[in-house]
PDB file of N, CA and C in Angstrom:
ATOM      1  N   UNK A   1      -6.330  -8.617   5.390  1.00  0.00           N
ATOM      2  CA  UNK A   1      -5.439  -7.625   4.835  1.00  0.00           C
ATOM      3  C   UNK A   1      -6.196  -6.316   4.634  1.00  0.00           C
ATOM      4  N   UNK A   2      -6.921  -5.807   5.921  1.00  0.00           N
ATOM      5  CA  UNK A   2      -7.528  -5.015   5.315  1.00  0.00           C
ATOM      6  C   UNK A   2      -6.606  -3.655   5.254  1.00  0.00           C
ATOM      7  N   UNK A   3      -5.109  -3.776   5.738  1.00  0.00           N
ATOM      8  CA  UNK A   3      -4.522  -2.261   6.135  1.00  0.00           C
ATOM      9  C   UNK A   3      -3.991  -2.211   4.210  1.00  0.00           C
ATOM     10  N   UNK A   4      -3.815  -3.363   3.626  1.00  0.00           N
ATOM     11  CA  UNK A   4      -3.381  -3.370   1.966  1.00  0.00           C
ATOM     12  C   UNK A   4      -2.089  -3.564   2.098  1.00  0.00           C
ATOM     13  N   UNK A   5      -1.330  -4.198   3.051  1.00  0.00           N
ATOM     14  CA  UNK A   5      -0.126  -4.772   3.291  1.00  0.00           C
ATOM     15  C   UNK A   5      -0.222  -6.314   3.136  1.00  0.00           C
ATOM     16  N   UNK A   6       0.420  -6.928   2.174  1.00  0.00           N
ATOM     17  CA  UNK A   6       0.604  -8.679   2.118  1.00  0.00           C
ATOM     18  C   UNK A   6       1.957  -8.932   2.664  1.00  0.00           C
ATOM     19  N   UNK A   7       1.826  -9.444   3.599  1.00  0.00           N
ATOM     20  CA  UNK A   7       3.689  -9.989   4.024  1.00  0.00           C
ATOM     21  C   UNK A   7       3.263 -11.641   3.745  1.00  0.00           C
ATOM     22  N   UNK A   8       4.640 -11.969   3.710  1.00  0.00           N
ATOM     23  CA  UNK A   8       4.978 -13.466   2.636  1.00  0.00           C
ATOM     24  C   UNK A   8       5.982 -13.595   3.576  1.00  0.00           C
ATOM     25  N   UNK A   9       5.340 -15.002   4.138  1.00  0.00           N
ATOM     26  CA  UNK A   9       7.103 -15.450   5.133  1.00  0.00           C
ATOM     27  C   UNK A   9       7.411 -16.807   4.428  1.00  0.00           C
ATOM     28  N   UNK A  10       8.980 -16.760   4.335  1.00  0.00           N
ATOM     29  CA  UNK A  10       9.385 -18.266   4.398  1.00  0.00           C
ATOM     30  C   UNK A  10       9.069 -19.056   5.195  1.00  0.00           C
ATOM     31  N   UNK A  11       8.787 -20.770   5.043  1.00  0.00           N
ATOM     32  CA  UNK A  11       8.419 -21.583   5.921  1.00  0.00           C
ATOM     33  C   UNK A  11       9.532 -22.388   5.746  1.00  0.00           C
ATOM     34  N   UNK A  12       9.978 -22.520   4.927  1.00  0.00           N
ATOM     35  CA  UNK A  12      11.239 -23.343   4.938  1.00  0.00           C
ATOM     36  C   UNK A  12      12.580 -22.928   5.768  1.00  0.00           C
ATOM     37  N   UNK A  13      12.497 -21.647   5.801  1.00  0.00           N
ATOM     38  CA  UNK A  13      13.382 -20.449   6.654  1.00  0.00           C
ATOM     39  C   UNK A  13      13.158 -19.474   7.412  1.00  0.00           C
ATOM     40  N   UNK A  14      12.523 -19.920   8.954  1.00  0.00           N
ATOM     41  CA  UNK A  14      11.987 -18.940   9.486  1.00  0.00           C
ATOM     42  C   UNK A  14      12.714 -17.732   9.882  1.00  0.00           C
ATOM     43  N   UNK A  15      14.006 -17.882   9.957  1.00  0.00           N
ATOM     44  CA  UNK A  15      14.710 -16.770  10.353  1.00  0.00           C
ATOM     45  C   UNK A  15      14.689 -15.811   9.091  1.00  0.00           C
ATOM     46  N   UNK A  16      14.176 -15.837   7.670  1.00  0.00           N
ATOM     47  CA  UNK A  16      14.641 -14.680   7.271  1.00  0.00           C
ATOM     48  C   UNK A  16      13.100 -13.849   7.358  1.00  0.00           C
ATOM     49  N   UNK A  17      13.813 -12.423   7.081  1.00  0.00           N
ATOM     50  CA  UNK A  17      12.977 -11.207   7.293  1.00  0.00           C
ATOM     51  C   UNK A  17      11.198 -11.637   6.206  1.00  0.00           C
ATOM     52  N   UNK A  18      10.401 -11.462   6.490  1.00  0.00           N
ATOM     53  CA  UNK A  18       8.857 -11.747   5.927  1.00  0.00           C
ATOM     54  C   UNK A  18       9.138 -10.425   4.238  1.00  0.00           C
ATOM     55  N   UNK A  19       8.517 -10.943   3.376  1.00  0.00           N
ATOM     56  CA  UNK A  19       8.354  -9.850   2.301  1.00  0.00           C
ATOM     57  C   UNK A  19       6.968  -8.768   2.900  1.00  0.00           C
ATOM     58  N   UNK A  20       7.301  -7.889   2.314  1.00  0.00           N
ATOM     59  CA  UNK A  20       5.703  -7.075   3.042  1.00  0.00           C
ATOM     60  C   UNK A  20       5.462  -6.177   1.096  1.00  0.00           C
ATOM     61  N   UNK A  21       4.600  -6.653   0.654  1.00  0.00           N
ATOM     62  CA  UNK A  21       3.683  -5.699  -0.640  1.00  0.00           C
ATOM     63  C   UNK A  21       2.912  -4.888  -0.161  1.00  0.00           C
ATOM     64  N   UNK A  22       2.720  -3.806  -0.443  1.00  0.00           N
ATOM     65  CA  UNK A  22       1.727  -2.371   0.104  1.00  0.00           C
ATOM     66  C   UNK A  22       0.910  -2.677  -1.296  1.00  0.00           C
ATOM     67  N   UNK A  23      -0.433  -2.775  -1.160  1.00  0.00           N
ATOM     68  CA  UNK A  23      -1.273  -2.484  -2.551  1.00  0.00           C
ATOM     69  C   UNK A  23      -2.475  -1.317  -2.206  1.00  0.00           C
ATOM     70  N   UNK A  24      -2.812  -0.434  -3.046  1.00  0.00           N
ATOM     71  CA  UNK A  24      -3.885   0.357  -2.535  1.00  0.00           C
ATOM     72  C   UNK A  24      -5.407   0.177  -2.413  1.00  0.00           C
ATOM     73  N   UNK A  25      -5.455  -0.033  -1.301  1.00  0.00           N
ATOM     74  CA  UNK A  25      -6.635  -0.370  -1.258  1.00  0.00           C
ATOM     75  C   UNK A  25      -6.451  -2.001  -0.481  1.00  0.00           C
ATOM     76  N   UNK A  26      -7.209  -2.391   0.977  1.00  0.00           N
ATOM     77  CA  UNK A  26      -7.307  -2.980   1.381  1.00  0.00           C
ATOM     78  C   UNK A  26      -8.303  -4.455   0.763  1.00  0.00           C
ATOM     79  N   UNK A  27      -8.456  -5.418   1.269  1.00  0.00           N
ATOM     80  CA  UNK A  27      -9.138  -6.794   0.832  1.00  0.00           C
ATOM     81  C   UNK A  27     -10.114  -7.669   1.631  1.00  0.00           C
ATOM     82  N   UNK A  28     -10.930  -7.782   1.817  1.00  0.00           N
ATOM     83  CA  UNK A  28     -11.335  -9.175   2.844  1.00  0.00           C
ATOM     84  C   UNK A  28     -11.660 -10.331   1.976  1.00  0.00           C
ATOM     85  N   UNK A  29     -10.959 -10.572   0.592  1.00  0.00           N
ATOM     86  CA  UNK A  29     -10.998 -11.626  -0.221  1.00  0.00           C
ATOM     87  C   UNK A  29      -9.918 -12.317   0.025  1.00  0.00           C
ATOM     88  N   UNK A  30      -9.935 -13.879   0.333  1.00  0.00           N
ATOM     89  CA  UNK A  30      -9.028 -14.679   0.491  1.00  0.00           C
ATOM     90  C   UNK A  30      -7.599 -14.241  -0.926  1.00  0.00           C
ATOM     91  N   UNK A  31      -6.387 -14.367  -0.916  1.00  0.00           N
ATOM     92  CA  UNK A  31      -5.956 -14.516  -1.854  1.00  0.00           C
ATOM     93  C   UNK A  31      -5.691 -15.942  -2.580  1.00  0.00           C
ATOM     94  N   UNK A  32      -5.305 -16.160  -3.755  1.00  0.00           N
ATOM     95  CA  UNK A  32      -5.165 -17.103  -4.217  1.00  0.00           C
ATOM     96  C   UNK A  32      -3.580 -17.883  -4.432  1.00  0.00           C
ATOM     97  N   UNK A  33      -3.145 -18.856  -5.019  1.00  0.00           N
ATOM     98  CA  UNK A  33      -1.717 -19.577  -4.968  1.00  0.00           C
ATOM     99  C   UNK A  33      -2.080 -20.178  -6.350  1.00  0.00           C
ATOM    100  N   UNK A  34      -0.946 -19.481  -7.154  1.00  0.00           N
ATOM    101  CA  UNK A  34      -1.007 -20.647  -8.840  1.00  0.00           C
ATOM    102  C   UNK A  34       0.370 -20.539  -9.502  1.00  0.00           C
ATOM    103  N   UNK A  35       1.518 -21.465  -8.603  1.00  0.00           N
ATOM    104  CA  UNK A  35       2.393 -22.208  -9.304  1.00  0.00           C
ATOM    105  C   UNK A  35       3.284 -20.999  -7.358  1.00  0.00           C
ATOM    106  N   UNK A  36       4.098 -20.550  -8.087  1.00  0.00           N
ATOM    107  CA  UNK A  36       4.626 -19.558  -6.899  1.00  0.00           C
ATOM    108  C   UNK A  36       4.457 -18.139  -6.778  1.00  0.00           C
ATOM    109  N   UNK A  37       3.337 -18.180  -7.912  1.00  0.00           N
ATOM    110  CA  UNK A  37       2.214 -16.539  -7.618  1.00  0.00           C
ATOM    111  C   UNK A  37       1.062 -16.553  -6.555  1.00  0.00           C
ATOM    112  N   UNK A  38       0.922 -15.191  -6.330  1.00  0.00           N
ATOM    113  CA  UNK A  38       0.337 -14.868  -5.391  1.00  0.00           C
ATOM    114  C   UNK A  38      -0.768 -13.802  -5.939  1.00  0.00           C
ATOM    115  N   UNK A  39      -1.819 -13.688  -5.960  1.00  0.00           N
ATOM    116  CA  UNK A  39      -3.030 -13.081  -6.451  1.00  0.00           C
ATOM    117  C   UNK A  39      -4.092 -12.991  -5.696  1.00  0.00           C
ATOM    118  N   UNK A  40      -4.529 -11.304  -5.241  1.00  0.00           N
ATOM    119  CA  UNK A  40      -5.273 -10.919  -4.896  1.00  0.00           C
ATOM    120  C   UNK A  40      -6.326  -9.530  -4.821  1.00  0.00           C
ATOM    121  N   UNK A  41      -7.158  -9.346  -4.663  1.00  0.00           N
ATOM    122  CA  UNK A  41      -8.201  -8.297  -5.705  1.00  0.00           C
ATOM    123  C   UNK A  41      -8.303  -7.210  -4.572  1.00  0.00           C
ATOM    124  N   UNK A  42      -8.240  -6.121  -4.595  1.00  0.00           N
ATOM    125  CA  UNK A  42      -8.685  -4.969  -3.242  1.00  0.00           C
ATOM    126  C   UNK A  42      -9.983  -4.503  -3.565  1.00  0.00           C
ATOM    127  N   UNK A  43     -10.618  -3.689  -2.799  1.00  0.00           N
ATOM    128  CA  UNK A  43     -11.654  -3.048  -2.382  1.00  0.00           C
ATOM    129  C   UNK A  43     -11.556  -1.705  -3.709  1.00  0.00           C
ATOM    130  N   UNK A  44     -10.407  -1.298  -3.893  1.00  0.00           N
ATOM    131  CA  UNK A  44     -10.361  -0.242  -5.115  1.00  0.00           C
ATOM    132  C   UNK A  44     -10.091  -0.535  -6.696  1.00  0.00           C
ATOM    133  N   UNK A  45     -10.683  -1.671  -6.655  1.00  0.00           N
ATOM    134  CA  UNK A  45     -10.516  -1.969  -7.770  1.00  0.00           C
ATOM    135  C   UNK A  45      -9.672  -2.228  -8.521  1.00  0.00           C
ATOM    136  N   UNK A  46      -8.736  -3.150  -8.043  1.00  0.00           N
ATOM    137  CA  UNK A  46      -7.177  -3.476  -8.715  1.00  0.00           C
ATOM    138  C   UNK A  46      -6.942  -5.233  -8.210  1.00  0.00           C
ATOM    139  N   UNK A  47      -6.202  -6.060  -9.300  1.00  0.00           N
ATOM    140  CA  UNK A  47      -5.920  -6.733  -9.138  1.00  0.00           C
ATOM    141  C   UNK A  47      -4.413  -7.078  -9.027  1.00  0.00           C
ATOM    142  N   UNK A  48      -3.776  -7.761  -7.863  1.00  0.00           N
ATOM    143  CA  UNK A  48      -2.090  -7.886  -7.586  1.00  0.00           C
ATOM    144  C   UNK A  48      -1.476  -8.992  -7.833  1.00  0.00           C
ATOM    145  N   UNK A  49      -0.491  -9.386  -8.794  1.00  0.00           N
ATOM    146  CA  UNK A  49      -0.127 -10.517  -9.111  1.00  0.00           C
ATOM    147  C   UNK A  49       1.299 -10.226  -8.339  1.00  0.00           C
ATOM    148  N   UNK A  50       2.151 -11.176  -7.542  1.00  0.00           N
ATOM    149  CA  UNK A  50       3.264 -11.309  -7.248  1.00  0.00           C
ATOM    150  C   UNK A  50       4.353 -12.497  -6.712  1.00  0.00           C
ATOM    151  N   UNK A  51       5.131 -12.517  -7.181  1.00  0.00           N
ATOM    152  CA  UNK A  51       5.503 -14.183  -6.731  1.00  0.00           C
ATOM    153  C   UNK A  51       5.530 -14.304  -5.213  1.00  0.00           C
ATOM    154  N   UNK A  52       5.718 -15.281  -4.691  1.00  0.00           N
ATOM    155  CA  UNK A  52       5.313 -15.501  -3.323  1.00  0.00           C
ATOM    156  C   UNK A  52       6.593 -15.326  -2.516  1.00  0.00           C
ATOM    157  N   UNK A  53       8.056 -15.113  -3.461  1.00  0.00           N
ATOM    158  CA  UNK A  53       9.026 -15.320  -2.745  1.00  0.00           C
ATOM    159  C   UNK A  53       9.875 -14.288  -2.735  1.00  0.00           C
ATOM    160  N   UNK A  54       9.384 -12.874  -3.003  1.00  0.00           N
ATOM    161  CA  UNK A  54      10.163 -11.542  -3.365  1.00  0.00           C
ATOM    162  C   UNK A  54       8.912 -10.570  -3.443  1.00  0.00           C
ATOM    163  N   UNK A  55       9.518  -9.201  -2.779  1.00  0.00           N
ATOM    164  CA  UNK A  55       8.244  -8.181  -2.703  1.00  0.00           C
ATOM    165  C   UNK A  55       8.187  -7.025  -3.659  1.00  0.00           C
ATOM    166  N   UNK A  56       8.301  -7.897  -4.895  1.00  0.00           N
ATOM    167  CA  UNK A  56       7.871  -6.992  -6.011  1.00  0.00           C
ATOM    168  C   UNK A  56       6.489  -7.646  -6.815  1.00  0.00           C
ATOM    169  N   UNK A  57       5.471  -6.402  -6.816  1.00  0.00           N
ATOM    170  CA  UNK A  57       4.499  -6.418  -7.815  1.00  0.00           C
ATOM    171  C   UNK A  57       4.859  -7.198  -9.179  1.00  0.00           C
ATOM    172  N   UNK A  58       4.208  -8.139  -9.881  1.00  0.00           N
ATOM    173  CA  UNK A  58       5.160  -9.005 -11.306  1.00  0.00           C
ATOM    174  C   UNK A  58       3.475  -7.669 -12.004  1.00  0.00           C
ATOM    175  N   UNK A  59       2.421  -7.972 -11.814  1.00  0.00           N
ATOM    176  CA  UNK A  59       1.232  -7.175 -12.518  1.00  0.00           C
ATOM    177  C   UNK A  59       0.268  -6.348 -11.743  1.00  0.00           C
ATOM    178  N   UNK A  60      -0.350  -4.969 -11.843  1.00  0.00           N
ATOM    179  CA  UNK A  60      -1.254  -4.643 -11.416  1.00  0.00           C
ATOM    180  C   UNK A  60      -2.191  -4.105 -12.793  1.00  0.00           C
ATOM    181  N   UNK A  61      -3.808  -5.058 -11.913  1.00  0.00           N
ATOM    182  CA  UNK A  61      -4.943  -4.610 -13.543  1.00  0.00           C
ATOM    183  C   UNK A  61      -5.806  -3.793 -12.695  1.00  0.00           C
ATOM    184  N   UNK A  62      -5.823  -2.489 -13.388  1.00  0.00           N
ATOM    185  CA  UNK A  62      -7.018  -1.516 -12.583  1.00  0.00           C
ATOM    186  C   UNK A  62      -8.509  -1.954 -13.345  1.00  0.00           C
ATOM    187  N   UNK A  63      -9.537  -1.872 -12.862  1.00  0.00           N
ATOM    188  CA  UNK A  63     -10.799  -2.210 -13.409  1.00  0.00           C
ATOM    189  C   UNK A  63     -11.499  -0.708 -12.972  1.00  0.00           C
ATOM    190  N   UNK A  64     -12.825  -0.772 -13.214  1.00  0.00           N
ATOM    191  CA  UNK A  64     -13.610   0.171 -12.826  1.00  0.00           C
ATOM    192  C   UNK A  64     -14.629   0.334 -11.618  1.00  0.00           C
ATOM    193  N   UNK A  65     -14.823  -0.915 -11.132  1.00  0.00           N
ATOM    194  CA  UNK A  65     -15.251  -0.798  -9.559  1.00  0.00           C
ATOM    195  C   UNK A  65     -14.763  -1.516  -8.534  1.00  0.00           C
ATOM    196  N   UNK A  66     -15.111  -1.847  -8.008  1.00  0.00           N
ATOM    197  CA  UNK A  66     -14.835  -2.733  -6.675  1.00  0.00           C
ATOM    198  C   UNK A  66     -14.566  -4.431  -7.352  1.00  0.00           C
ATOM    199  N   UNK A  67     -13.694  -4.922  -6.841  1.00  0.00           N
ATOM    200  CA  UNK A  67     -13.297  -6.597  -6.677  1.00  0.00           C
ATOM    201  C   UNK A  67     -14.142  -7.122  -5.647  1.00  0.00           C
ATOM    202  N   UNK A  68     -15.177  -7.720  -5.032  1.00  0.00           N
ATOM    203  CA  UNK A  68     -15.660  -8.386  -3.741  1.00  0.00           C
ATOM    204  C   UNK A  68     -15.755  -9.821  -4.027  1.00  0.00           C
ATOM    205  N   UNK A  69     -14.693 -10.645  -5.008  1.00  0.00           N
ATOM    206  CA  UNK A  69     -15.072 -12.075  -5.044  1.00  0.00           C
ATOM    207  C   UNK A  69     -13.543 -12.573  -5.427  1.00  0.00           C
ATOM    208  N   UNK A  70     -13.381 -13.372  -4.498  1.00  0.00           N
ATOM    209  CA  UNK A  70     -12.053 -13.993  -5.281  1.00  0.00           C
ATOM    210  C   UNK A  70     -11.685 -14.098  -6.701  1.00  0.00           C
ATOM    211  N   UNK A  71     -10.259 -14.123  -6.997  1.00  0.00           N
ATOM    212  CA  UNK A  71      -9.389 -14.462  -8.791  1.00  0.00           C
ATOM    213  C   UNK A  71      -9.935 -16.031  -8.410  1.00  0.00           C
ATOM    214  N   UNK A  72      -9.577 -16.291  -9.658  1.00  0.00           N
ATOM    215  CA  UNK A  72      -9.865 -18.117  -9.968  1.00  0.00           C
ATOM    216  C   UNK A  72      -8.555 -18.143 -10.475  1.00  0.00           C
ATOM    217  N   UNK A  73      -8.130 -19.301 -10.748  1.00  0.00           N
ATOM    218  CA  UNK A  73      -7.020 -19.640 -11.306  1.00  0.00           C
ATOM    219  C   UNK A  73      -7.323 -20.251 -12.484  1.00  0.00           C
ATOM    220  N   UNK A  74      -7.139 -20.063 -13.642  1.00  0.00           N
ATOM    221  CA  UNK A  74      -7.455 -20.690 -14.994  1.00  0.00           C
ATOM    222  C   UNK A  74      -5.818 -21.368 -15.379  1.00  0.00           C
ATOM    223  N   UNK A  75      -6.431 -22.194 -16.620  1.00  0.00           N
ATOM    224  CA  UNK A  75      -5.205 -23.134 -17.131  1.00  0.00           C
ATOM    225  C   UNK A  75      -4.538 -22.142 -18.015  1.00  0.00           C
ATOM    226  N   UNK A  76      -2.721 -22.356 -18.165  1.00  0.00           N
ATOM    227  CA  UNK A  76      -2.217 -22.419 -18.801  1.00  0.00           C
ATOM    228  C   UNK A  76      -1.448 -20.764 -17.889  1.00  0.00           C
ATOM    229  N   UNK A  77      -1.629 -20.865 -16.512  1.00  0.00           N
ATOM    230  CA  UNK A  77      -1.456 -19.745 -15.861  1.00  0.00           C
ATOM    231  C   UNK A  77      -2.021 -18.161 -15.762  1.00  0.00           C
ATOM    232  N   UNK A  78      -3.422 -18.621 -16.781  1.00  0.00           N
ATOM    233  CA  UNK A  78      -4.563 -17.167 -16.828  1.00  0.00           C
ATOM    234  C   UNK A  78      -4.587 -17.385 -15.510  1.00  0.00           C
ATOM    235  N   UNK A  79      -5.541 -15.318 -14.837  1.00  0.00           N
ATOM    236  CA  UNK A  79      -5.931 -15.486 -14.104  1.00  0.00           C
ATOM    237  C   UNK A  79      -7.426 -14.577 -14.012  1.00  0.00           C
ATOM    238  N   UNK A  80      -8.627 -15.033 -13.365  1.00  0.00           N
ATOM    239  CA  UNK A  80      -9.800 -14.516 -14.174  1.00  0.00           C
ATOM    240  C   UNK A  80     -10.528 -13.730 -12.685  1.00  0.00           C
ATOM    241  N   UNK A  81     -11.314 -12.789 -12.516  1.00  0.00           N
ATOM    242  CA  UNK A  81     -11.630 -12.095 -11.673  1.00  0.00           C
ATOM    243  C   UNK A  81     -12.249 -11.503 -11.734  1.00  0.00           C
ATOM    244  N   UNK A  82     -13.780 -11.355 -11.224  1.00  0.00           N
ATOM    245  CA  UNK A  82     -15.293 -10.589 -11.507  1.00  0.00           C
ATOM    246  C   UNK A  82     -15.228  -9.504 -11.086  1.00  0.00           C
ATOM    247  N   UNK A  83     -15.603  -8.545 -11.202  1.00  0.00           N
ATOM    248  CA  UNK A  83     -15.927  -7.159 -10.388  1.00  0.00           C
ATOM    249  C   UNK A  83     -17.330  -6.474  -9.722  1.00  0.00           C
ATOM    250  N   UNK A  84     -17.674  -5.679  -9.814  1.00  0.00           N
ATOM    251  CA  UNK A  84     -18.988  -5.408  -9.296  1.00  0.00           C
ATOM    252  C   UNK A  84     -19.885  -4.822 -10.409  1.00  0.00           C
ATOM    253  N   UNK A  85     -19.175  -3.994 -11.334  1.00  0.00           N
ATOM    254  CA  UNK A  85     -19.651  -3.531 -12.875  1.00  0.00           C
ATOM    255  C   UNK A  85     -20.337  -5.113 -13.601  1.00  0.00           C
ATOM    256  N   UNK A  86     -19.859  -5.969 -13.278  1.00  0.00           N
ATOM    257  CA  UNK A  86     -20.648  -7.203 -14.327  1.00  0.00           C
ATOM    258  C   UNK A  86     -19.717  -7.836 -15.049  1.00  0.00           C
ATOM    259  N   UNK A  87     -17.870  -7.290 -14.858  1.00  0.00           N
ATOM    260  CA  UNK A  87     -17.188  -7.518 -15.670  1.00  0.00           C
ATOM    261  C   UNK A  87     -16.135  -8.517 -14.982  1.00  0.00           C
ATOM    262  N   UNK A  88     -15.757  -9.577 -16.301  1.00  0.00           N
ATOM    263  CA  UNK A  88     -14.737 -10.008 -15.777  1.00  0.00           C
ATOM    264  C   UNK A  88     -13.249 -10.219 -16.447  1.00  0.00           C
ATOM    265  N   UNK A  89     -12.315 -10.093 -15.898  1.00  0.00           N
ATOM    266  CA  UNK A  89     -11.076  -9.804 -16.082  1.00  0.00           C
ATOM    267  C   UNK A  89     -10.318 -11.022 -16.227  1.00  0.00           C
TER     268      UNK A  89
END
């Protein structure tokens, strides 16, 4: 994803149209799956929470540098994510 476009296709329904999310700032971090969210960190320092089945943003967390490591998925539906500053989210 490095153009910062996520498209989301149905598999259960291939005929309908794919969701497409624009986030700023491109990724070469896998994204993650926790319940029917979708979570993934860009290159500008932002993290994208969105359900997997509609192309609206549910959260965006700005940090202060770069994301270069995958979100984890924590219990109780946290979601936790290092940055390059030392910090984690």
């Amino acid at each position: 994803m490095t153009s910062g476009v996520l498209e989301s296709y149905q598999l259960a329904d291939h005929t309908k149209r794919p969701y497409s999310i624009r986030a700023i700032g491109g990724t070469h971090v896998q994204p993650i799956f926790t319940g029917n969210r979708i979570a993934w960190p860009t290159e500008r320092g932002s993290l994208y929470v969105a359900e997997s089945d509609s192309d609206a943003v549910l959260f965006r967390l700005e940090t202060n540098s770069q994301i270069t490591a995958p979100a984890a998925a924590l219990p109780q539906g946290r979601i936790a994510v290092p940055s390059t500053d030392g910090d984690l989210y």
